[in-house]
Protein backbone atom coordinates (compact mmCIF):
# COMPACT_ATOMS: atom_id res chain seq x y z
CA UNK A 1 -4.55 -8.55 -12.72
CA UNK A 2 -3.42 -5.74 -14.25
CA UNK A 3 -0.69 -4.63 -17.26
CA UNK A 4 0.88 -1.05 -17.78
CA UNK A 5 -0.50 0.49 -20.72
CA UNK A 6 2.86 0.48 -23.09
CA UNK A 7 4.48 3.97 -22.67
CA UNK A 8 2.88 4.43 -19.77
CA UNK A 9 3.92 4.21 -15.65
CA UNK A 10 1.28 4.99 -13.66
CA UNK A 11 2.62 5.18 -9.72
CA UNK A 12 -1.14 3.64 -9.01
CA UNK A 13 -2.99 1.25 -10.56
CA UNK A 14 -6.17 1.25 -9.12
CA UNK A 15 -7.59 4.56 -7.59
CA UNK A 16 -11.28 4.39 -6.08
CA UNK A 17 -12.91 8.28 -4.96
CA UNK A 18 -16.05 8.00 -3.33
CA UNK A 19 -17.59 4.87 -4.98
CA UNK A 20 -20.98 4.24 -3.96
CA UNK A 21 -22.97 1.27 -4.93
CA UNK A 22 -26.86 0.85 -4.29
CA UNK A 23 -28.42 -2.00 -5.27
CA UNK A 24 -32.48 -2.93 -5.03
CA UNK A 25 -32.22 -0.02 -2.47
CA UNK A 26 -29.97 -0.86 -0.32
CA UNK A 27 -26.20 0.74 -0.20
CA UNK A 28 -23.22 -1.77 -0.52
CA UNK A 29 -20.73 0.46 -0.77
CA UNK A 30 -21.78 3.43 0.79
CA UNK A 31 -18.49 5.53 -0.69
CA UNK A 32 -15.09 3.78 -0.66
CA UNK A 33 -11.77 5.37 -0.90
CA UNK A 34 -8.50 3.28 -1.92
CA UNK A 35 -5.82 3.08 -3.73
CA UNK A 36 -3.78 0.33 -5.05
CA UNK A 37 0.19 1.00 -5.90
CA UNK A 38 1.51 -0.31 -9.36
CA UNK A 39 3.28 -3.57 -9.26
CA UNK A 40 1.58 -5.25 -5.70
CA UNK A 41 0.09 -7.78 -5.07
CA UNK A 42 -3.03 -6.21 -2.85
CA UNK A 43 -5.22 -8.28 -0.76
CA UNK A 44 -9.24 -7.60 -0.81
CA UNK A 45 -10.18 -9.43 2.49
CA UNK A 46 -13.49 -9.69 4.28
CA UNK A 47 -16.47 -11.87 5.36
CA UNK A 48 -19.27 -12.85 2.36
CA UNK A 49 -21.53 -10.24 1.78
CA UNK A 50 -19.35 -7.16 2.64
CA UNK A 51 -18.95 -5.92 -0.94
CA UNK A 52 -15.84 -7.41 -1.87
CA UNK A 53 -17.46 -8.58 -5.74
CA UNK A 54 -19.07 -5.42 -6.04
CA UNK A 55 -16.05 -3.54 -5.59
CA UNK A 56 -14.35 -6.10 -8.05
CA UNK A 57 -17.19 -5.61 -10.84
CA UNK A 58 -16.38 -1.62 -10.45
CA UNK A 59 -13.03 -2.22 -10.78
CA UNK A 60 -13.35 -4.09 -14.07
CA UNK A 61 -16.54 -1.81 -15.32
CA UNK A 62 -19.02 -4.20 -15.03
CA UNK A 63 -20.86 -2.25 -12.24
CA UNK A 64 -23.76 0.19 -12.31
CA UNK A 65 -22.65 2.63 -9.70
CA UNK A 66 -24.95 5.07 -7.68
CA UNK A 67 -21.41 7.63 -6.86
CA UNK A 68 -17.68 8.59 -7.33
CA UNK A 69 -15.09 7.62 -9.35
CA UNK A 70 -13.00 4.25 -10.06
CA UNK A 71 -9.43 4.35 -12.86
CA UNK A 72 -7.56 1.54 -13.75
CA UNK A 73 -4.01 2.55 -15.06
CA UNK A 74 -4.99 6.06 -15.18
CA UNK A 75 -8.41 5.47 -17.46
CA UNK A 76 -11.99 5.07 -16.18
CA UNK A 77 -13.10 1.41 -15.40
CA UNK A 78 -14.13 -0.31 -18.11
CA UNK A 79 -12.28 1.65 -20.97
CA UNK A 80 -11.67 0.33 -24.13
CA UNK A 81 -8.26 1.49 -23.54
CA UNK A 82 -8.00 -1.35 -20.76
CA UNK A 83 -9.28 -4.16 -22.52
CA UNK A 84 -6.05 -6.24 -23.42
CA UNK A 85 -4.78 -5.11 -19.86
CA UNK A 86 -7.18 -5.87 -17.10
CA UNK A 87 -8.46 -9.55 -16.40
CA UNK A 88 -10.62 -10.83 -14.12
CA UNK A 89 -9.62 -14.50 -12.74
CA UNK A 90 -12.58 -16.13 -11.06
CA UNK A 91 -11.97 -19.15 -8.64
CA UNK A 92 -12.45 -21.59 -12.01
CA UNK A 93 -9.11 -21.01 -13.56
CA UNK A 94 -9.32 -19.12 -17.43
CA UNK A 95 -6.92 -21.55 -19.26
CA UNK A 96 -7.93 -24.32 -22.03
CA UNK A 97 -7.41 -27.93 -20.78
CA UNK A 98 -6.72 -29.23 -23.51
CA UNK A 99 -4.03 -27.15 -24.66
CA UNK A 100 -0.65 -27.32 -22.42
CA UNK A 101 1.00 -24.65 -20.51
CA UNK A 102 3.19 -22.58 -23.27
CA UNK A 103 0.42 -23.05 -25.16
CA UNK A 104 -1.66 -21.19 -23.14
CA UNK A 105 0.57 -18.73 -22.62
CA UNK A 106 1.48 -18.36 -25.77
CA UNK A 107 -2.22 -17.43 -27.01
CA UNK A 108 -2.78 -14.87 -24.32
CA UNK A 109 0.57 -13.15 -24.98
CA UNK A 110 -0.71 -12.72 -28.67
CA UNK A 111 -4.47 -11.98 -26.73
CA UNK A 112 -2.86 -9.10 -24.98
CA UNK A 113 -0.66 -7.87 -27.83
CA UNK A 114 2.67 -8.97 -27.66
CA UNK A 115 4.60 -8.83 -30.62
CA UNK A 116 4.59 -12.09 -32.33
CA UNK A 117 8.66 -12.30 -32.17
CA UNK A 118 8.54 -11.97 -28.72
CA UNK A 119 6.27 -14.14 -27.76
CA UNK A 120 8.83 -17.46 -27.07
CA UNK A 121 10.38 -15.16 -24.66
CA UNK A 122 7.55 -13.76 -22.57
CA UNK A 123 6.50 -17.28 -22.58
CA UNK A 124 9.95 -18.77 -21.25
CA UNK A 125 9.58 -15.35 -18.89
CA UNK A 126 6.40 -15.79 -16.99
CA UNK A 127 6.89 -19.91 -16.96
CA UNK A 128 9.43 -19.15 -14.80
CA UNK A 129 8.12 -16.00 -12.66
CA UNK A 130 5.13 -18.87 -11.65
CA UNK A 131 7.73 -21.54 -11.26
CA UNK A 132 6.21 -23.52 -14.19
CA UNK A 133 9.06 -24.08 -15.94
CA UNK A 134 9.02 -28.28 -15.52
CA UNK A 135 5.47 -28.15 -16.67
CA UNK A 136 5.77 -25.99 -19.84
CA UNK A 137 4.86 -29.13 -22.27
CA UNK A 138 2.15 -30.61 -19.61
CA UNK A 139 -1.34 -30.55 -20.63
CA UNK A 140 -3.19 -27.63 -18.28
CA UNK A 141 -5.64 -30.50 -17.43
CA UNK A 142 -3.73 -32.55 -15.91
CA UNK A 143 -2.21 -29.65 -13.42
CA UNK A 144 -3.41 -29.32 -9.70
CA UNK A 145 -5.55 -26.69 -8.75
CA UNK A 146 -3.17 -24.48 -7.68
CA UNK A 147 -0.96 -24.72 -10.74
CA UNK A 148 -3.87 -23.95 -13.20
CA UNK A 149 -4.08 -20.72 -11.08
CA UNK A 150 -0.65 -20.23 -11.82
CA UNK A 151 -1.56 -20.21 -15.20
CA UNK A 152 -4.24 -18.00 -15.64
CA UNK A 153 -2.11 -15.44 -13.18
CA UNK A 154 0.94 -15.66 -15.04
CA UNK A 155 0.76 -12.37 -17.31
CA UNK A 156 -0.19 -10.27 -13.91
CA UNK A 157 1.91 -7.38 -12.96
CA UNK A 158 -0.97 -5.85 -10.51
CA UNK A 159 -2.95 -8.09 -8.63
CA UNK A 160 -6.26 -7.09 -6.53
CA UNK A 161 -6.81 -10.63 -4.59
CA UNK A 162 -10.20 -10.98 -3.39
CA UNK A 163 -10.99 -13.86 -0.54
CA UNK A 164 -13.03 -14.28 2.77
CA UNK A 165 -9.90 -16.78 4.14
CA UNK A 166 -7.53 -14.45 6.04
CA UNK A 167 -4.59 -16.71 6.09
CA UNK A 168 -4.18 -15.86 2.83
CA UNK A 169 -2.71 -11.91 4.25
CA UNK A 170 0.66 -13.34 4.28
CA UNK A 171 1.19 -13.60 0.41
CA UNK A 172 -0.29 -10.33 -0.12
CA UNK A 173 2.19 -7.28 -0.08
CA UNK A 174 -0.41 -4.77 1.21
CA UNK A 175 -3.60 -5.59 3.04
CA UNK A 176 -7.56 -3.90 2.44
CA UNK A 177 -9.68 -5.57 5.17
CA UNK A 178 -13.42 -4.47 4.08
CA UNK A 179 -16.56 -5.12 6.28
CA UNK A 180 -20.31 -3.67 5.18
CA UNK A 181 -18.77 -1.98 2.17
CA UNK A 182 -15.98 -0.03 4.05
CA UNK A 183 -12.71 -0.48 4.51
CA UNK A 184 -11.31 -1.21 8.10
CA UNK A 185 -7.54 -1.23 7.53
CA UNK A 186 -5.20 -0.39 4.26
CA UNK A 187 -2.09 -1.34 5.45
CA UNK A 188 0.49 -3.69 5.11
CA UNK A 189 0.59 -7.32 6.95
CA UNK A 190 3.23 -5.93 9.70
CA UNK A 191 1.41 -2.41 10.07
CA UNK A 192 -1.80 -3.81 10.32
CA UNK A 193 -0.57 -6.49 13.61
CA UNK A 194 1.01 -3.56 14.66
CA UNK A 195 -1.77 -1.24 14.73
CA UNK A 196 -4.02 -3.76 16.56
CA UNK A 197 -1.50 -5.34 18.53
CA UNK A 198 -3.07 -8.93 17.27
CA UNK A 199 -0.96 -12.12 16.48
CA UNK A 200 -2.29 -12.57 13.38
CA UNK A 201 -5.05 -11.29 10.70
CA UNK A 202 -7.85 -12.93 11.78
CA UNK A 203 -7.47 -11.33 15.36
CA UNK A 204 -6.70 -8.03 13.81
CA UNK A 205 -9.92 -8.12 11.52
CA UNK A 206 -11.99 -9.16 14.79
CA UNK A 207 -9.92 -6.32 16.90
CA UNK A 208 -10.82 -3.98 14.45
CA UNK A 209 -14.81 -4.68 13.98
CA UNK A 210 -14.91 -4.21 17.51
CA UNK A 211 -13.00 -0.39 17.15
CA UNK A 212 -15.65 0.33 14.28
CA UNK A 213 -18.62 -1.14 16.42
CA UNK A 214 -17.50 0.56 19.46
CA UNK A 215 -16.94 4.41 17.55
CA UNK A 216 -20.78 3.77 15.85
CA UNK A 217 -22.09 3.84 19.09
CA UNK A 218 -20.18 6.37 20.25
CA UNK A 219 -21.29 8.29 17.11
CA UNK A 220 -24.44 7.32 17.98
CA UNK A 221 -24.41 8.65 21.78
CA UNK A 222 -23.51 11.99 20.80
CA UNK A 223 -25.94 12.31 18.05
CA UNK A 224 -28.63 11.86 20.67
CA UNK A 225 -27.49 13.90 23.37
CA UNK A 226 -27.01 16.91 20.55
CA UNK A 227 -30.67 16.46 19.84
């Protein structure tokens, strides 16, 4: 999840040139091209193993990289500059248990720098952008699973969702469907069904492995006959 710098508003939030990744000699991202627009939520879908975490950790600036470029807001990955406005949610939600919802909310406003005055009403804000507003006073313990995710998403503006379940293309606003380290489709929901003429993701994904399969060998066939 991602905040605009104050001052600042960048058109794209994420912007990836030519990333390549090698790791114990062997290429997981063999060099990537994307771009993620300011204020969507983007989906990062793919089997396990196609280099969805390794384009997250390069993202955030966690990852050695063999190639190419990756900003965030405008800055290189892993900028100080970015520090108080780039999180990284892993599936075990970032809140305190023991503290309740505003509370939690109310320390990472302050985390991130929000004035002190205005922290009651960022608080009251994103309560209800996540529809939390009936659990404000609730201890986050006690919440479901989905509503401590909630939590910990609540001060997003940008978010880069990354899962192998592809029913989850219909909350996204724009789609990146990744297999071996490359991307297959960057397109929304509607563009992508359209484009593949599938009913729904999971079909498209499949429809689209078999296009990228199908042009490899083709690639292939020529290389040999040239020789």
């Amino acid at each position: 999840m991602m905040n605009s710098i104050p001052g600042e508003s960048p058109q794209t939030a994420i912007r990836v040139d030519g990333l390549r990744v090698v790791r114990g000699g062997r290429v997981i991202i063999p060099g990537l091209d994307l771009e993620v627009p300011a204020g969507q939520v983007a989906g990062l879908l793919g089997p396990s193993g196609c280099g969805k975490s390794t384009l997250m950790r390069s993202i955030v600036g966690v990852q050695k990289v063999a190639g190419g470029e990756v900003t965030v807001l405008g800055r290189p990955a892993g900028s100080s500059a970015l520090r108080t406005r780039v999180g990284y949610l892993t599936q075990a939600p970032s809140i305190y248990p023991d503290l309740t919802v505003e509370e939690n909310l109310g320390y990472f406003a302050a985390v991130i720098g929000t004035p002190r005055r205005g922290v009651a009403d960022e608080v009251a804000r994103v309560l209800d952008l996540v529809s939390l507003t009936d659990h404000a006073t609730a201890r986050a313990g006690a919440l479901s699973g989905g509503q401590e995710s909630r939590v910990s998403l609540a001060d997003g503006v940008t978010l880069l969702v990354s899962s192998h379940v592809m029913d989850e293309a219909v909350r996204c606003d724009r789609l990146l469907l990744m297999r071996a380290g490359e991307l297959l489709a960057d397109d929304t929901l509607d563009g992508v069904l359209a484009a593949t003429g599938a009913a729904d993701v999971e079909q498209a994904f499949l429809t689209l492995v078999d296009r990228a399969e199908e042009q490899a060998r083709q690639a292939s066939s020529s290389s040999e006959v040239s020789a």
